[in-house]
C-alpha atoms as a PDB file:
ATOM      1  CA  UNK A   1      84.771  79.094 115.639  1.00  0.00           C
ATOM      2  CA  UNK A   2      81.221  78.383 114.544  1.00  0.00           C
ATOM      3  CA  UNK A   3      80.257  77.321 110.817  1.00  0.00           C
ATOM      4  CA  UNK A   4      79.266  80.289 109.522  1.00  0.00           C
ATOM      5  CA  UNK A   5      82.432  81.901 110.088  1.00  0.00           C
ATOM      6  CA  UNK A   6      84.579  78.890 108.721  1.00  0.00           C
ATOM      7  CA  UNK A   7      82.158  79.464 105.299  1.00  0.00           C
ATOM      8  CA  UNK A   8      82.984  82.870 104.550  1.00  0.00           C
ATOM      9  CA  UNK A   9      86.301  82.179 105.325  1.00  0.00           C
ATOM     10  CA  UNK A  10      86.197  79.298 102.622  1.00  0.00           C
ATOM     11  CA  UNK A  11      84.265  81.020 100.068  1.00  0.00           C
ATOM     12  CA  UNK A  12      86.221  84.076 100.262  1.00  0.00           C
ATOM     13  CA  UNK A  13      89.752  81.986  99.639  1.00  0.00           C
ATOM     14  CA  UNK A  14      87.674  81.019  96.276  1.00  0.00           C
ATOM     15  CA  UNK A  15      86.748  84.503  95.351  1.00  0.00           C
ATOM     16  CA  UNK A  16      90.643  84.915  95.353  1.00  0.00           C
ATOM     17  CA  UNK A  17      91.653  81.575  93.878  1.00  0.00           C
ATOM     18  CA  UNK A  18      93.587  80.331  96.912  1.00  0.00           C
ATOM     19  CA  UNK A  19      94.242  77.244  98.490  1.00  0.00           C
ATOM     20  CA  UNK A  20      94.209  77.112 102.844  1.00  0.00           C
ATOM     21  CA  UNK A  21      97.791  77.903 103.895  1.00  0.00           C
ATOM     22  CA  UNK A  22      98.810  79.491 100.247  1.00  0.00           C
ATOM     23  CA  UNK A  23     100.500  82.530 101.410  1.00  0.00           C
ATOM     24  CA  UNK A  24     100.058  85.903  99.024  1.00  0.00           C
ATOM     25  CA  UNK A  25     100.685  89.869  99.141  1.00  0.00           C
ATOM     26  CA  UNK A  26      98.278  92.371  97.966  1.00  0.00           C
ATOM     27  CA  UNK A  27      99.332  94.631  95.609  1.00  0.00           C
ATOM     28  CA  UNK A  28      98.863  97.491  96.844  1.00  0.00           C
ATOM     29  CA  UNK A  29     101.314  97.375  99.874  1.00  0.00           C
ATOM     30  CA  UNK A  30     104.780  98.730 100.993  1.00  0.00           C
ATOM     31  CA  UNK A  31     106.070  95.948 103.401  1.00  0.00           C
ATOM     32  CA  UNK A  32     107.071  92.580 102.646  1.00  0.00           C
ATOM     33  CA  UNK A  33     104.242  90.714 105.135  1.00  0.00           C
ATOM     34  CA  UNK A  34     102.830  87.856 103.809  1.00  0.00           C
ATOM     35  CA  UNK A  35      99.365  86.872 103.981  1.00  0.00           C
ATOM     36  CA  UNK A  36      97.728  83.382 104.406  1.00  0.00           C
ATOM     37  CA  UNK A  37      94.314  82.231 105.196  1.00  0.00           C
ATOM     38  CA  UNK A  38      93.880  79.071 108.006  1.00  0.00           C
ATOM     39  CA  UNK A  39      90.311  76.958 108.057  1.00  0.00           C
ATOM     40  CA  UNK A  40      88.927  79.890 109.944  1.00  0.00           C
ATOM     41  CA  UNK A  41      91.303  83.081 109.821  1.00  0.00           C
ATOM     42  CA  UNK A  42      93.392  85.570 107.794  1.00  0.00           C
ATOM     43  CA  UNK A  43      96.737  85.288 108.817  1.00  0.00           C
ATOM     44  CA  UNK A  44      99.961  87.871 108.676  1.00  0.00           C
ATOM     45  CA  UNK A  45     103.682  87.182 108.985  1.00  0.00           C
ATOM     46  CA  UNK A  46     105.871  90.348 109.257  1.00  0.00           C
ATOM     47  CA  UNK A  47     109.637  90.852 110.587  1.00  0.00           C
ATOM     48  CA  UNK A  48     109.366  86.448 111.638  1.00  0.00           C
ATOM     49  CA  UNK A  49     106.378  87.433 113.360  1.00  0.00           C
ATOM     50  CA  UNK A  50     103.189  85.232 113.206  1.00  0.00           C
ATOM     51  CA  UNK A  51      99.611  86.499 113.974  1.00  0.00           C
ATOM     52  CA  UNK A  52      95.940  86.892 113.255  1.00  0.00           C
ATOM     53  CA  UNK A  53      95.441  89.896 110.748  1.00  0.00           C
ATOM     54  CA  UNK A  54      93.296  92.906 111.129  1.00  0.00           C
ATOM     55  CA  UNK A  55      92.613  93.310 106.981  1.00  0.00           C
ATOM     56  CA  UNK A  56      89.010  93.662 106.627  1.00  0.00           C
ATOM     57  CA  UNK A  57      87.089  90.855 104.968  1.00  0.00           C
ATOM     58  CA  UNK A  58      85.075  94.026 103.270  1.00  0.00           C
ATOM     59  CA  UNK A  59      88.580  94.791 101.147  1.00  0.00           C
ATOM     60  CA  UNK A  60      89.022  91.245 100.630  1.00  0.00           C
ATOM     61  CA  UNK A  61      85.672  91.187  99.050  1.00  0.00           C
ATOM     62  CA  UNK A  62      86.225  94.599  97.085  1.00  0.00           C
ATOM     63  CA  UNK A  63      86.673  94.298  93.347  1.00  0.00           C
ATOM     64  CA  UNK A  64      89.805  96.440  93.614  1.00  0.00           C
ATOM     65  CA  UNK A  65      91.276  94.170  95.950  1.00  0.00           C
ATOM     66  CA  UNK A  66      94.456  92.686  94.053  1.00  0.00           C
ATOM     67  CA  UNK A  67      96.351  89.939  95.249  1.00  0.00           C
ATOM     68  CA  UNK A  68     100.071  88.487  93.650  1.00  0.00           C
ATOM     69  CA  UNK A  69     102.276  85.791  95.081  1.00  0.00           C
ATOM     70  CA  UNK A  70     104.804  86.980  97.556  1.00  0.00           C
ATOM     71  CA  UNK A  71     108.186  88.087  96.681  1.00  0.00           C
ATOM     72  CA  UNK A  72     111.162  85.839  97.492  1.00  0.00           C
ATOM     73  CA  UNK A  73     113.156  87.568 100.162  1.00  0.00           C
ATOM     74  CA  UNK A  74     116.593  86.237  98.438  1.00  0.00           C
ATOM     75  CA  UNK A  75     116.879  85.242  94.825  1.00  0.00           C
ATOM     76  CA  UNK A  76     119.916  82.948  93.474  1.00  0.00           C
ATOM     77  CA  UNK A  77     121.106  86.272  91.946  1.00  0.00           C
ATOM     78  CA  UNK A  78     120.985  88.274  95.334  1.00  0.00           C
ATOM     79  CA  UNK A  79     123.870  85.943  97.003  1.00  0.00           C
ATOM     80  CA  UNK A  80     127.336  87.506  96.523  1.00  0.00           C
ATOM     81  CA  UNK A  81     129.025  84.321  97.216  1.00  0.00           C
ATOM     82  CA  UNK A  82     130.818  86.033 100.121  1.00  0.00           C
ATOM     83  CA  UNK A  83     128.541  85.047 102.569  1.00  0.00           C
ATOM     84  CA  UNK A  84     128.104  82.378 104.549  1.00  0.00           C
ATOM     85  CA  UNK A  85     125.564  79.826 103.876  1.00  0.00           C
ATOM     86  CA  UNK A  86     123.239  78.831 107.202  1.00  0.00           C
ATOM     87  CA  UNK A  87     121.731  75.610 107.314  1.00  0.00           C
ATOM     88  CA  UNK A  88     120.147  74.769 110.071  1.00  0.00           C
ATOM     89  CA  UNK A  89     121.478  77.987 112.292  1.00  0.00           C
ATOM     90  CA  UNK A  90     124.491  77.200 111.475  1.00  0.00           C
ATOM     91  CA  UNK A  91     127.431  78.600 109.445  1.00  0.00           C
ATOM     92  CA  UNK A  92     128.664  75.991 107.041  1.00  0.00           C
ATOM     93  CA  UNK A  93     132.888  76.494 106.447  1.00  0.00           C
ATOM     94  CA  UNK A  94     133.154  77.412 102.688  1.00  0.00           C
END
């Protein structure tokens, strides 16, 4: 990864306010991935998956381009109470 790459990496992450690693979601989508940038990529985590993304630094740059923090995938007021609790991988008794 040369320099030049690494700086439009960087000065895109300050366009958008973020910090390296600080994961986000763009508004405008319909899946839960979540997006982070690394020194010198954008990177996407769907389904547990992790890999490079193929979002265009052009929509990153657009003005319409609008970015949020990601959802929680389980809030306190999601758990029944019925289920189990993991920690670890594995099922603590109740």
């Amino acid at each position: 990864m040369d320099i030049l790459s690494k700086l439009i990496i960087f000065l895109i992450r300050m366009k958008l306010h973020l910090r390296k690693g600080e994961q986000f979601q763009f508004d405008n989508q319909k899946t839960n991935s979540v997006y982070w940038f690394t020194e010198s990529a954008l990177m996407k985590m769907e389904r547990g998956f992790r890999y490079e993304s193929s979002v265009s630094l052009n929509w990153l740059l657009n003005k319409d381009c609008k970015i949020r923090p990601p959802k929680p995938l389980l809030s306190a007021a999601d758990f029944d109470g019925d289920s189990p609790i993991v920690f670890g991988g594995k099922h603590e008794p109740k």
